[in-house]
N, C-alpha and C. Protein backbone atom coordinates (compact mmCIF):
# COMPACT_ATOMS: atom_id res chain seq x y z
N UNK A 1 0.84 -1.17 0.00
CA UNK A 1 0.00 0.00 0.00
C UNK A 1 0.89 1.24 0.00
N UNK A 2 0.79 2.11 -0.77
CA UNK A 2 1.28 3.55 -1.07
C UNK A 2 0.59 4.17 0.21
N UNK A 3 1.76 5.03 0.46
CA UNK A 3 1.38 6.52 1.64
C UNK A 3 1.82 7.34 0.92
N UNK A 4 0.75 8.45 0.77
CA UNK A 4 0.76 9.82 0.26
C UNK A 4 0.45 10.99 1.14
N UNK A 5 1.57 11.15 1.03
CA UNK A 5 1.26 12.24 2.59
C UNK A 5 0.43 13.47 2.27
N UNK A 6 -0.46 14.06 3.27
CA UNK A 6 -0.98 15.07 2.57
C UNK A 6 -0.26 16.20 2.76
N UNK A 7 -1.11 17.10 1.56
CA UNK A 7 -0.36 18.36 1.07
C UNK A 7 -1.06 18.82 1.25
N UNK A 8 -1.15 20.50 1.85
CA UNK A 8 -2.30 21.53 2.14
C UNK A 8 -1.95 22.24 0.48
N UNK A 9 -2.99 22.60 -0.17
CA UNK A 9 -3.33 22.79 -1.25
C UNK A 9 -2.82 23.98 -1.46
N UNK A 10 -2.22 25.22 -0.66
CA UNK A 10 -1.61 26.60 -0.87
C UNK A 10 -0.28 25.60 -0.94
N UNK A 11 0.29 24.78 -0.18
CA UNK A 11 2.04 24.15 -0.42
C UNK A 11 1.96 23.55 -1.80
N UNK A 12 1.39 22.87 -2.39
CA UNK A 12 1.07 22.24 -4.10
C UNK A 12 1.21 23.43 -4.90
N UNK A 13 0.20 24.35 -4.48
CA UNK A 13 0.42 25.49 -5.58
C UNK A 13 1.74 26.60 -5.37
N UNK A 14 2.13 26.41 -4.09
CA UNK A 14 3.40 27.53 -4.19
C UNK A 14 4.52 26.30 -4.51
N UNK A 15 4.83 25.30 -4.59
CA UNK A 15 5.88 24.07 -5.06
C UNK A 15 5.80 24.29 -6.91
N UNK A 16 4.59 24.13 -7.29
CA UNK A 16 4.38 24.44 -8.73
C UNK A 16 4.53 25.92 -9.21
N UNK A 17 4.12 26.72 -8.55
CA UNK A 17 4.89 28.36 -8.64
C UNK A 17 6.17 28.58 -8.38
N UNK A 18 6.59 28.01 -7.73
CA UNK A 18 8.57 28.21 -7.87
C UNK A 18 9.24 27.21 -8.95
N UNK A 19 8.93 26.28 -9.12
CA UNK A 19 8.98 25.20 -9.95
C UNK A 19 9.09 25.75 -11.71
N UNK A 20 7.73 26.82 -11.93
CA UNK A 20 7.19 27.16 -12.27
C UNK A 20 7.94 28.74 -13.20
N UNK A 21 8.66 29.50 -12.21
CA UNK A 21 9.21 30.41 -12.14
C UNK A 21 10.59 29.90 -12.23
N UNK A 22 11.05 28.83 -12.12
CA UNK A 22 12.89 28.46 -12.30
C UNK A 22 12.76 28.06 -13.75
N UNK A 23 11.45 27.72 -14.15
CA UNK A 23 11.75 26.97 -15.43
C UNK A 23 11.35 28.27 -16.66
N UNK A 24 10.54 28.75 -16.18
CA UNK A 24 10.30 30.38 -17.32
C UNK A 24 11.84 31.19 -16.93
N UNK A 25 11.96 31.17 -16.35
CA UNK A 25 13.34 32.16 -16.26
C UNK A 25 14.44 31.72 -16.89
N UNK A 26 14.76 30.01 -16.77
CA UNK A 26 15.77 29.62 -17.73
C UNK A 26 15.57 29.46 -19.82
N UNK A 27 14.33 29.61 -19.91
CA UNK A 27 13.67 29.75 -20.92
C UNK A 27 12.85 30.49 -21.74
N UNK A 28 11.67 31.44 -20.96
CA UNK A 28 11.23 32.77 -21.20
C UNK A 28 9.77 32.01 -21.16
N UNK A 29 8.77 33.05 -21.49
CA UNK A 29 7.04 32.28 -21.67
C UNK A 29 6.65 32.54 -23.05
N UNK A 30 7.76 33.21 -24.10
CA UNK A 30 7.21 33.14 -25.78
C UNK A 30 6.73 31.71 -25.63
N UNK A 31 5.29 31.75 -26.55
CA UNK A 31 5.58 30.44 -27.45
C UNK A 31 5.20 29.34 -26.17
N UNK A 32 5.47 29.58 -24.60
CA UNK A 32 5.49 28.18 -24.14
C UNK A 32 3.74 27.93 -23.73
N UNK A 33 3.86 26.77 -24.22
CA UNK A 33 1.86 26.51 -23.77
C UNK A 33 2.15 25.44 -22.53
N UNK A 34 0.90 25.56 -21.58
CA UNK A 34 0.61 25.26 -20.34
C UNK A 34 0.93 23.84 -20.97
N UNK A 35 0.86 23.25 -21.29
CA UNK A 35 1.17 21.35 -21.53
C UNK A 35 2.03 21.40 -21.64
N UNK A 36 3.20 21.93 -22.31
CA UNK A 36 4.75 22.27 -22.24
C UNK A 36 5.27 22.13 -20.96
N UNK A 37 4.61 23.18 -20.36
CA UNK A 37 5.76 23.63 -19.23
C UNK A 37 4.97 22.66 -17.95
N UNK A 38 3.92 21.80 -18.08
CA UNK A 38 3.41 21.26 -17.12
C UNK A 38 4.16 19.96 -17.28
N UNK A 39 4.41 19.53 -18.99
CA UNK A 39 5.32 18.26 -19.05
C UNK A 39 6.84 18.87 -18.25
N UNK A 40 7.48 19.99 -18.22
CA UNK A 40 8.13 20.02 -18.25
C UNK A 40 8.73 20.55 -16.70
N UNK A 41 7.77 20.79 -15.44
CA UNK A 41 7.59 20.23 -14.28
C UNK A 41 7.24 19.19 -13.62
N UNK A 42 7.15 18.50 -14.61
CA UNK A 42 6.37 16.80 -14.09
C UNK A 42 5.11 16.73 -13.58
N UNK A 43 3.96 17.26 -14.39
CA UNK A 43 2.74 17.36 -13.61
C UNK A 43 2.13 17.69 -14.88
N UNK A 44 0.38 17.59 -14.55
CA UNK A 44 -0.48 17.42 -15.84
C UNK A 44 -0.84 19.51 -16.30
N UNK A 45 -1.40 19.29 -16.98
CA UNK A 45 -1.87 21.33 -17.53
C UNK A 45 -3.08 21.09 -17.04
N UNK A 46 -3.66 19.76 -16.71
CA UNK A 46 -4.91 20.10 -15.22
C UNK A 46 -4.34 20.82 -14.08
N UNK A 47 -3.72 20.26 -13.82
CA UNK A 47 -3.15 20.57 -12.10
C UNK A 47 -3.10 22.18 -12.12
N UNK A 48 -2.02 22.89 -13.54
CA UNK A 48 -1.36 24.16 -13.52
C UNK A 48 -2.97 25.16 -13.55
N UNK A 49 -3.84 24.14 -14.21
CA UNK A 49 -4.75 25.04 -14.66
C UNK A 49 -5.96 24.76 -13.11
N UNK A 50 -5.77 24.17 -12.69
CA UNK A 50 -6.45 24.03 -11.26
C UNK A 50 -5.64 25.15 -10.57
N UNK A 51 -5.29 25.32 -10.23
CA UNK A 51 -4.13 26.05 -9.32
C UNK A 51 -4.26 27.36 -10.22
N UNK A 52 -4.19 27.77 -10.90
CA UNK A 52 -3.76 28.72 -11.46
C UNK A 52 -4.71 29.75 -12.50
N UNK A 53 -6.00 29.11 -12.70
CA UNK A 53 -7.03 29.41 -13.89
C UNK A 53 -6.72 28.96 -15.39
N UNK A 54 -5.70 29.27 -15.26
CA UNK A 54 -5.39 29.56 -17.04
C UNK A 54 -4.11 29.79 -17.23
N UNK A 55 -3.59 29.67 -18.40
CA UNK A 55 -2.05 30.11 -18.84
C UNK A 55 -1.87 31.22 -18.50
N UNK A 56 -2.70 32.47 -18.92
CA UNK A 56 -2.39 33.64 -18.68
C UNK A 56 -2.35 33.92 -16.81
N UNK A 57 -2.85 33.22 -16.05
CA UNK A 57 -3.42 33.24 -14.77
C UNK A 57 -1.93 32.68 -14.24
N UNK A 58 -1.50 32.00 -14.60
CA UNK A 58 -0.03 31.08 -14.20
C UNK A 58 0.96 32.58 -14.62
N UNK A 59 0.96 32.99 -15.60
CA UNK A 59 1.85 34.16 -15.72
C UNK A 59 1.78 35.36 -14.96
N UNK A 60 0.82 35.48 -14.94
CA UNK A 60 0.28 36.68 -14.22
C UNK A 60 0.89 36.42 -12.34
N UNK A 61 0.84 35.39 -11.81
CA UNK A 61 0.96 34.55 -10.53
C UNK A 61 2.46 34.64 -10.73
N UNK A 62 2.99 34.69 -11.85
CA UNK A 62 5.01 34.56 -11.57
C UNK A 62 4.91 35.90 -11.17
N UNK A 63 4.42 36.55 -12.63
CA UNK A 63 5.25 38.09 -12.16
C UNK A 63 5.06 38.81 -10.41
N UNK A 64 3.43 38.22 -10.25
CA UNK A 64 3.42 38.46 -9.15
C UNK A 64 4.32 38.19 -7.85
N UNK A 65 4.68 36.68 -7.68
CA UNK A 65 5.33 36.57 -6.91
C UNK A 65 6.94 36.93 -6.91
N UNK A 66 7.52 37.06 -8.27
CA UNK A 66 9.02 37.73 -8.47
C UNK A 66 8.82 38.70 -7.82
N UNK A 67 7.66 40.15 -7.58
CA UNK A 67 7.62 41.17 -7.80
C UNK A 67 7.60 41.45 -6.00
N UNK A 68 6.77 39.90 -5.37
CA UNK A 68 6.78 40.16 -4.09
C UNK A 68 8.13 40.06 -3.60
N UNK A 69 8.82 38.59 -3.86
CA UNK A 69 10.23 38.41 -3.22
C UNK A 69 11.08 39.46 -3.30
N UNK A 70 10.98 40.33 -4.81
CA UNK A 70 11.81 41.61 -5.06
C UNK A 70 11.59 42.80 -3.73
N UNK A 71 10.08 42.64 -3.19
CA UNK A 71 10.04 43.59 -2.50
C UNK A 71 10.34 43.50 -0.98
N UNK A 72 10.17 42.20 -0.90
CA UNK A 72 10.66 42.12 0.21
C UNK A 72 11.83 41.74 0.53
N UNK A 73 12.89 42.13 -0.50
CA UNK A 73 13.96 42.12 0.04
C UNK A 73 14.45 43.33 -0.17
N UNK A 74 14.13 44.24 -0.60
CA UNK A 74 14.05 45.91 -0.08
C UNK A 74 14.59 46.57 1.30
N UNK A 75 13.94 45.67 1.82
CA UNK A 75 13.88 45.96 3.26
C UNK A 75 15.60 45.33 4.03
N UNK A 76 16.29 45.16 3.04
CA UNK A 76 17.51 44.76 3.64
C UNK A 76 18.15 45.89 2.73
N UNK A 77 17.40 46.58 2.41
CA UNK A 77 18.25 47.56 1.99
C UNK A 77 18.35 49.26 1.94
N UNK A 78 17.19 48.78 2.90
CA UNK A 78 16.52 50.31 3.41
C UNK A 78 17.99 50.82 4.56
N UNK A 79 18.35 52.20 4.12
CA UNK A 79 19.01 52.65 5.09
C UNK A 79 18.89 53.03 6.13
N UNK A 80 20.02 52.58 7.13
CA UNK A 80 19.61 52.99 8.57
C UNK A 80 20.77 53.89 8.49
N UNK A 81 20.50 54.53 10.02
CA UNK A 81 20.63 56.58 10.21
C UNK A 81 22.52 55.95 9.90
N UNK A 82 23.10 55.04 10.12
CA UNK A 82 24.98 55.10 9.74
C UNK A 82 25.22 54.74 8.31
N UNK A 83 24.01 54.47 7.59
CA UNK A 83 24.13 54.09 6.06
C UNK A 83 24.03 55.39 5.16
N UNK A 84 24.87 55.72 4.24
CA UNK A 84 24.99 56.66 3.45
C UNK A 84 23.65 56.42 2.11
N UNK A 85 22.83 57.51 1.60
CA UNK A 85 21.83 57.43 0.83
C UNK A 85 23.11 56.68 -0.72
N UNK A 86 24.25 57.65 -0.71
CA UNK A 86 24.70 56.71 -1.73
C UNK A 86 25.23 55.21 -1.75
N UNK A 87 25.71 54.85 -0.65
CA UNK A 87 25.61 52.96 -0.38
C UNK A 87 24.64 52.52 -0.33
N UNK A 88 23.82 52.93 0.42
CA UNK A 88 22.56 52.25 0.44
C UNK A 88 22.02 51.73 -1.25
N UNK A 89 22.12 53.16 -2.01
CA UNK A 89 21.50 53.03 -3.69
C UNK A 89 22.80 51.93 -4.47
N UNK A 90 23.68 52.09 -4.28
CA UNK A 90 25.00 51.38 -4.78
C UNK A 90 24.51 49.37 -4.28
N UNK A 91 24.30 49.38 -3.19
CA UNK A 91 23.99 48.28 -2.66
C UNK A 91 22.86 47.62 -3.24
N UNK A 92 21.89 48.31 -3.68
CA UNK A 92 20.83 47.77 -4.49
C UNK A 92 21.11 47.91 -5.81
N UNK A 93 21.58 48.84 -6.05
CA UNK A 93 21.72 48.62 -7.63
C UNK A 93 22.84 46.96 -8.25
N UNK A 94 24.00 46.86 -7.12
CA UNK A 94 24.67 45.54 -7.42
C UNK A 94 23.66 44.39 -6.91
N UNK A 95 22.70 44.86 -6.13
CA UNK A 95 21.90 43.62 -5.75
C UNK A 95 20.91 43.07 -6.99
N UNK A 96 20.07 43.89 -7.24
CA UNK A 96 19.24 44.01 -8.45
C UNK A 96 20.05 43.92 -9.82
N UNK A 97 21.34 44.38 -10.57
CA UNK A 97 21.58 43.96 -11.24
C UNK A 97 22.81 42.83 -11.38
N UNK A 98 22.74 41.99 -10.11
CA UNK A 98 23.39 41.00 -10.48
C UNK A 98 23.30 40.00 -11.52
N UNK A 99 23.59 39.19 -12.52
CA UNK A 99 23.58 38.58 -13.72
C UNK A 99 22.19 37.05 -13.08
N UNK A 100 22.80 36.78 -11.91
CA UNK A 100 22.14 35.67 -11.26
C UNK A 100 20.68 36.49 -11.48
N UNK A 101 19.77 37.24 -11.40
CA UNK A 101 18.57 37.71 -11.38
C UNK A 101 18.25 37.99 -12.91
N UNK A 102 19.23 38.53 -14.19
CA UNK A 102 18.77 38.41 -15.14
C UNK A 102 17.64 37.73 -15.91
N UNK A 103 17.29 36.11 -15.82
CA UNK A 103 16.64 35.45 -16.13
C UNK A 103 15.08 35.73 -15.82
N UNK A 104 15.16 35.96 -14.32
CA UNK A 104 13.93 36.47 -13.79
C UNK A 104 13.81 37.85 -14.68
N UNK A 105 14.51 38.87 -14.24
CA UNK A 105 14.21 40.02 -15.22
C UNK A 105 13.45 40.47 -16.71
N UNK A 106 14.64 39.69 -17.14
CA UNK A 106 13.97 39.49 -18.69
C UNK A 106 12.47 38.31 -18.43
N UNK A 107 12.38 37.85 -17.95
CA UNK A 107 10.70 37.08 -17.63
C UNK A 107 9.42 38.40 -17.46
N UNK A 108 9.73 39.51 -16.16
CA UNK A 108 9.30 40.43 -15.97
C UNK A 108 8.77 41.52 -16.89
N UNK A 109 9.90 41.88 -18.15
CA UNK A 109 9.82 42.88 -18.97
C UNK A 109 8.86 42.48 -19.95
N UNK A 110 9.30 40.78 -19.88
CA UNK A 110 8.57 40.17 -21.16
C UNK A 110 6.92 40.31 -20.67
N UNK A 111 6.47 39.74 -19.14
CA UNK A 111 4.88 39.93 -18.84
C UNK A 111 4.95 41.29 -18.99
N UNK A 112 5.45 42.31 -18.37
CA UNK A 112 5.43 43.77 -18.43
C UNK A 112 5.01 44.19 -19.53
N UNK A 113 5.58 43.94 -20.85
CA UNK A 113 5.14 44.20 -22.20
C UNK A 113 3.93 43.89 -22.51
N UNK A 114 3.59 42.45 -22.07
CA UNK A 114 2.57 41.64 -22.43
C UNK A 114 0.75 42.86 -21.92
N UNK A 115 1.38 43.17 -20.20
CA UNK A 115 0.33 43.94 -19.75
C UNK A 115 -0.10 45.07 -20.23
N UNK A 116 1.56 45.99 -20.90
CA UNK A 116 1.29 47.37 -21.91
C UNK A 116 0.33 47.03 -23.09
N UNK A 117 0.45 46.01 -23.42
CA UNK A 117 -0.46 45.88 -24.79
C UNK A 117 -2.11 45.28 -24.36
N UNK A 118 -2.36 45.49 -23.18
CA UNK A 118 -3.70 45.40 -22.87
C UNK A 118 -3.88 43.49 -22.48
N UNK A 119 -3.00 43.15 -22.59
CA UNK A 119 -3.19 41.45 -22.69
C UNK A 119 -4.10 40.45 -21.35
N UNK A 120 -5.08 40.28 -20.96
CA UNK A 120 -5.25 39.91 -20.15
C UNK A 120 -4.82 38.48 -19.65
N UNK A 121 -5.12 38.10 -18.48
CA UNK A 121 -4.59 39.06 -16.95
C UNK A 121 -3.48 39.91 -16.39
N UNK A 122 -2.23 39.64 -17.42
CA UNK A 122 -1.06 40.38 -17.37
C UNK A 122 -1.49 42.11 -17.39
N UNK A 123 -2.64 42.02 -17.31
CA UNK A 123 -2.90 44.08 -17.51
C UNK A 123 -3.17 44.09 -16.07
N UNK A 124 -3.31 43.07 -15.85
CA UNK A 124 -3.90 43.63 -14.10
C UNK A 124 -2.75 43.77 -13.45
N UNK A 125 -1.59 43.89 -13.68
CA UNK A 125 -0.26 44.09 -12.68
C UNK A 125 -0.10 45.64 -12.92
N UNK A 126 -0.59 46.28 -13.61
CA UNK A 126 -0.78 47.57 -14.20
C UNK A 126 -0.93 48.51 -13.24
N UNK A 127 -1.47 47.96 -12.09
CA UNK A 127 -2.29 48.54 -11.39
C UNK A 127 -1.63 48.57 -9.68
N UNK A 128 0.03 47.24 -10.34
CA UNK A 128 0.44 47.66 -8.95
C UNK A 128 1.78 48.10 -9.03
N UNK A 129 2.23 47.54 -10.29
CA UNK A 129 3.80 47.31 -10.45
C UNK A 129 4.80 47.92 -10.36
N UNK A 130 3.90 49.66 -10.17
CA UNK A 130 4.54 50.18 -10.06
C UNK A 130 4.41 51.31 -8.51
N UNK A 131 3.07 51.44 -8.11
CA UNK A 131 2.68 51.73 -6.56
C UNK A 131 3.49 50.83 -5.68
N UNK A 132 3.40 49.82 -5.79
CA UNK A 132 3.96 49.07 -4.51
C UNK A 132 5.14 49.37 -3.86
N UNK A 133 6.03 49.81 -5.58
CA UNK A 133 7.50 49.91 -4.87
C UNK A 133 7.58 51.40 -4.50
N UNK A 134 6.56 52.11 -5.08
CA UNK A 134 6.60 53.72 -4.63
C UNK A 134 6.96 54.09 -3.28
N UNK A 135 5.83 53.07 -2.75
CA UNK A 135 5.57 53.49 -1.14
C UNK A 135 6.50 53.23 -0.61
N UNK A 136 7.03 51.64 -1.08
CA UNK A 136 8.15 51.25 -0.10
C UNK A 136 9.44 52.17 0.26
N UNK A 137 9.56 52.72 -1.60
CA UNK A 137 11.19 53.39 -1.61
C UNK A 137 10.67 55.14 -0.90
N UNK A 138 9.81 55.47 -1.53
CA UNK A 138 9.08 56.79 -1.17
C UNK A 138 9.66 56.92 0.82
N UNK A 139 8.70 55.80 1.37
CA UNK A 139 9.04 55.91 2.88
C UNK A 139 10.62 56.13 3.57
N UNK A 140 11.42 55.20 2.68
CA UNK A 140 12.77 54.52 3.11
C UNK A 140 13.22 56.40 2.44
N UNK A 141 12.74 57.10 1.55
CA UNK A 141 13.60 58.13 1.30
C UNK A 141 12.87 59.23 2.50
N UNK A 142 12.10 59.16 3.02
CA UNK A 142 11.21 60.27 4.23
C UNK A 142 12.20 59.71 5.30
N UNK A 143 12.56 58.34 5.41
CA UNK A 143 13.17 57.88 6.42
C UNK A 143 14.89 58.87 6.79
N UNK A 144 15.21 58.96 5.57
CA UNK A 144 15.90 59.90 5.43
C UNK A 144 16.31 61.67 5.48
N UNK A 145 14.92 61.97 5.40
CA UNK A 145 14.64 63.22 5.52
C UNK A 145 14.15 63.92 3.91
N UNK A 146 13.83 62.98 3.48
CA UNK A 146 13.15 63.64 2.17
C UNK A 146 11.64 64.49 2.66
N UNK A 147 11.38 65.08 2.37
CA UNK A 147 10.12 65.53 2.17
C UNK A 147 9.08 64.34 1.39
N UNK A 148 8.02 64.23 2.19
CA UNK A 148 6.77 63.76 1.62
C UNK A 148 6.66 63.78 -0.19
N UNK A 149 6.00 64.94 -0.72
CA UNK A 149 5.94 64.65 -1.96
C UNK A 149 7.32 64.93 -2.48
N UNK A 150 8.48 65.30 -2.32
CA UNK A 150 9.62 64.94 -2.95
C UNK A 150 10.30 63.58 -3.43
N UNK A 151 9.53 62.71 -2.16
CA UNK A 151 10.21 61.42 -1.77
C UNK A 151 9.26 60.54 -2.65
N UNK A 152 7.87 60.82 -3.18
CA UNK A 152 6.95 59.80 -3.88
C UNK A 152 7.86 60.08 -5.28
N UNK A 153 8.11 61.49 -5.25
CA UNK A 153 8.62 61.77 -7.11
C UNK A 153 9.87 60.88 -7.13
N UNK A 154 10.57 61.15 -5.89
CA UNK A 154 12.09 60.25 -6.70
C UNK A 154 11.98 58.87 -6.66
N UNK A 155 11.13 58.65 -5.84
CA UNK A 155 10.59 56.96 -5.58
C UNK A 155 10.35 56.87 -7.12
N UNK A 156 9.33 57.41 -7.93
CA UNK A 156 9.22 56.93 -9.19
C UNK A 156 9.73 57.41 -10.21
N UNK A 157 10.68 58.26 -9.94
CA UNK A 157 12.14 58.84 -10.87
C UNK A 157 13.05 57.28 -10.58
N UNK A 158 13.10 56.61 -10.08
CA UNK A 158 14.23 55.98 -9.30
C UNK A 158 14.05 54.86 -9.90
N UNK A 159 12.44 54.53 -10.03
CA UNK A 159 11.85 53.37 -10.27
C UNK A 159 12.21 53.38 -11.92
N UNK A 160 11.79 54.62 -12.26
CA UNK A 160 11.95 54.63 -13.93
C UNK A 160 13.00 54.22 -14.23
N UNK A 161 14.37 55.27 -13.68
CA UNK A 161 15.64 55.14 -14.03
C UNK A 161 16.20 53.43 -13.83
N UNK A 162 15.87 52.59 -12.79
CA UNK A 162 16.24 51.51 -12.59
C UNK A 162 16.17 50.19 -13.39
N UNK A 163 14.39 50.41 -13.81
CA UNK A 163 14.04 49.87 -14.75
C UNK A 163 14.54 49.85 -16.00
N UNK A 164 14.96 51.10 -16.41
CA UNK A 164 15.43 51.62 -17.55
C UNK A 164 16.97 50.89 -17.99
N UNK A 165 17.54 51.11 -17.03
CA UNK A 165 18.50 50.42 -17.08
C UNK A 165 19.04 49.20 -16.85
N UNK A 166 17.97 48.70 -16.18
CA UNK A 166 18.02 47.04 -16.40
C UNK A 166 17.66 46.67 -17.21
N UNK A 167 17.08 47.09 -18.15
CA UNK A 167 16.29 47.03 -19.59
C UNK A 167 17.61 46.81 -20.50
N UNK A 168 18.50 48.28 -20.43
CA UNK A 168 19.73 48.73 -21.00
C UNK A 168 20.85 47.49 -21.20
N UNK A 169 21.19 47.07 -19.88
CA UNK A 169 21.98 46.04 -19.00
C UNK A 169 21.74 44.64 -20.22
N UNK A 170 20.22 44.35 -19.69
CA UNK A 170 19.55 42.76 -20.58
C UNK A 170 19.96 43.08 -22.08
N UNK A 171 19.77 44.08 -22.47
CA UNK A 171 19.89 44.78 -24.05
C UNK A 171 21.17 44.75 -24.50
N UNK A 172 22.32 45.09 -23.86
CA UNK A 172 23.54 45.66 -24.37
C UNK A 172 24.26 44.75 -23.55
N UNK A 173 24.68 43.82 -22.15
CA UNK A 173 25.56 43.81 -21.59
C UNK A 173 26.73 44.64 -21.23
N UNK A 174 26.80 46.09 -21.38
CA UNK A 174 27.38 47.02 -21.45
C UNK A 174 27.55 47.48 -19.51
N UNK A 175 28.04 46.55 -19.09
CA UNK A 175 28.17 46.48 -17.31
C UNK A 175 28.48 48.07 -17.27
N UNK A 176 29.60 48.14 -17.82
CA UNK A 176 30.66 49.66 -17.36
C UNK A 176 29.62 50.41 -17.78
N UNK A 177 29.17 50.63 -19.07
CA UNK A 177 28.35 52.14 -19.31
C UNK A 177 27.13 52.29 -17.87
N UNK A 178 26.40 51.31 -18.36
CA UNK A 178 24.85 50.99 -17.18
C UNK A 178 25.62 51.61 -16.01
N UNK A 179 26.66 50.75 -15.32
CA UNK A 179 26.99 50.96 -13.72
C UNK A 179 27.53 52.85 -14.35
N UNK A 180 28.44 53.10 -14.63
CA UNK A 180 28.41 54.53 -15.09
C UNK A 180 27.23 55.63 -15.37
N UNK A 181 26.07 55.26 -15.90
CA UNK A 181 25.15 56.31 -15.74
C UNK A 181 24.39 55.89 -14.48
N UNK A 182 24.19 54.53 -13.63
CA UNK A 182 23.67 54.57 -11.90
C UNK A 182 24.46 55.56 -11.13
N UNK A 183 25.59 55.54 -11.20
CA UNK A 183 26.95 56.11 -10.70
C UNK A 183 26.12 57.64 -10.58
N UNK A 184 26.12 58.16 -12.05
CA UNK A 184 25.53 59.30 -12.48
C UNK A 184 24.46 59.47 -11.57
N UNK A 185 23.23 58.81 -11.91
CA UNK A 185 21.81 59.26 -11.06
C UNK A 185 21.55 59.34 -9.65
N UNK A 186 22.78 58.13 -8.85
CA UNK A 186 23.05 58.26 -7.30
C UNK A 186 23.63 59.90 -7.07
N UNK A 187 24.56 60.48 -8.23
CA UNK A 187 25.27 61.47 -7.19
C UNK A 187 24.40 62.59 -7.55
N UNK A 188 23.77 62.40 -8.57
CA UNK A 188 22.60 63.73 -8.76
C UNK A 188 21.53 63.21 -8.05
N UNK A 189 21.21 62.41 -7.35
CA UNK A 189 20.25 62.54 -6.27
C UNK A 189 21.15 62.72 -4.27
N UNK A 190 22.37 62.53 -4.62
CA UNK A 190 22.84 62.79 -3.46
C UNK A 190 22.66 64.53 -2.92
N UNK A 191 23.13 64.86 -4.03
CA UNK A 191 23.61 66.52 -4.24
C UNK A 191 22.13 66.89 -4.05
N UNK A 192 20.80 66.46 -5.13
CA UNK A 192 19.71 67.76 -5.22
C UNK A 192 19.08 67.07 -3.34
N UNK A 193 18.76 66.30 -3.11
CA UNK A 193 18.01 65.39 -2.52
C UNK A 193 18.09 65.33 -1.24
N UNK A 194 19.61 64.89 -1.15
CA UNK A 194 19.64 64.82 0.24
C UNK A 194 20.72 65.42 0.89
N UNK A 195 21.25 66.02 0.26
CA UNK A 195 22.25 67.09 1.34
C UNK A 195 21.87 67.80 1.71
């Protein structure tokens, strides 16, 4: 007689969401259909589609959760009162564009695109993808002594510029230029911002 131990049904679906997310990142989601990538976790495109609604519902569920882990590790990088605003930004920028996160990245830009062109459910991240990190970085710059609405604008000056250049980075491999214009945007926010 087989023992099958049970599984609480949120552990099945977050095992198939990381599972899920190692295998789009080494590969991308062009082109891949839910029977693909369900053969190609070892499990049926019932299961993905139980768990998940739909193909688009499974994509929509990565970006989401990349977008959470991204944010919560923020918070190891929020400066405290002996951390300089420019280490602190230096520290995330080598964190975030380390090569090891690329894969995920380019996964991101690719749903990201998908949501600009109206694509559903990927449009519904529309709505956070870019608030979420506002608040977080917005606060961590008040934490500092930014002013209130100063601190939402560079939060999403910061956000743009970051994006932008991880975009740049995936695009060109051009390490030196990219890290050279961050270089740039840290000391023109040191100077207007926070001195």
């Amino acid at each position: 007689m087989w023992y099958i131990p049970w599984v609480a049904e949120g552990d099945v679906r977050q095992r198939l969401l990381d599972a899920a997310i190692d295998h789009v990142a080494d590969h991308g989601l062009t082109d891949l259909s839910l029977r693909a990538l369900a053969a190609a976790l070892g499990t049926s495109h019932r299961m993905l589609s139980h768990h998940f609604g739909s193909k688009d519902g499974l994509w929509v569920a990565i970006v989401d959760e990349i977008e959470r882990r991204q944010l919560a590790t923020i918070d190891e990088f929020v400066p405290d009162a002996s951390t300089s605003f420019e280490d602190a930004m230096r520290t995330w920028w080598r964190h975030i564009s380390d090569p090891a996160l690329w894969p995920i990245e380019r996964l991101f830009f690719e749903v990201y695109g998908q949501a600009l062109q109206g694509r559903s459910p990927a449009n519904q991240l529309l709505d956070r993808i870019v608030d979420s990190w506002i608040d977080r970085i917005a606060s961590a710059g008040e934490a500092k002594g930014v002013p209130h609405d100063d601190a939402r604008a560079f939060a999403r000056l910061g956000i743009a510029v970051t994006r932008g250049l991880l975009l740049d980075l995936l695009a060109t491999q051009d390490r030196s230029g990219v890290d050279a214009a961050m270089e740039l945007w840290i000391a023109l926010n040191a100077r207007s911002l926070i001195a």
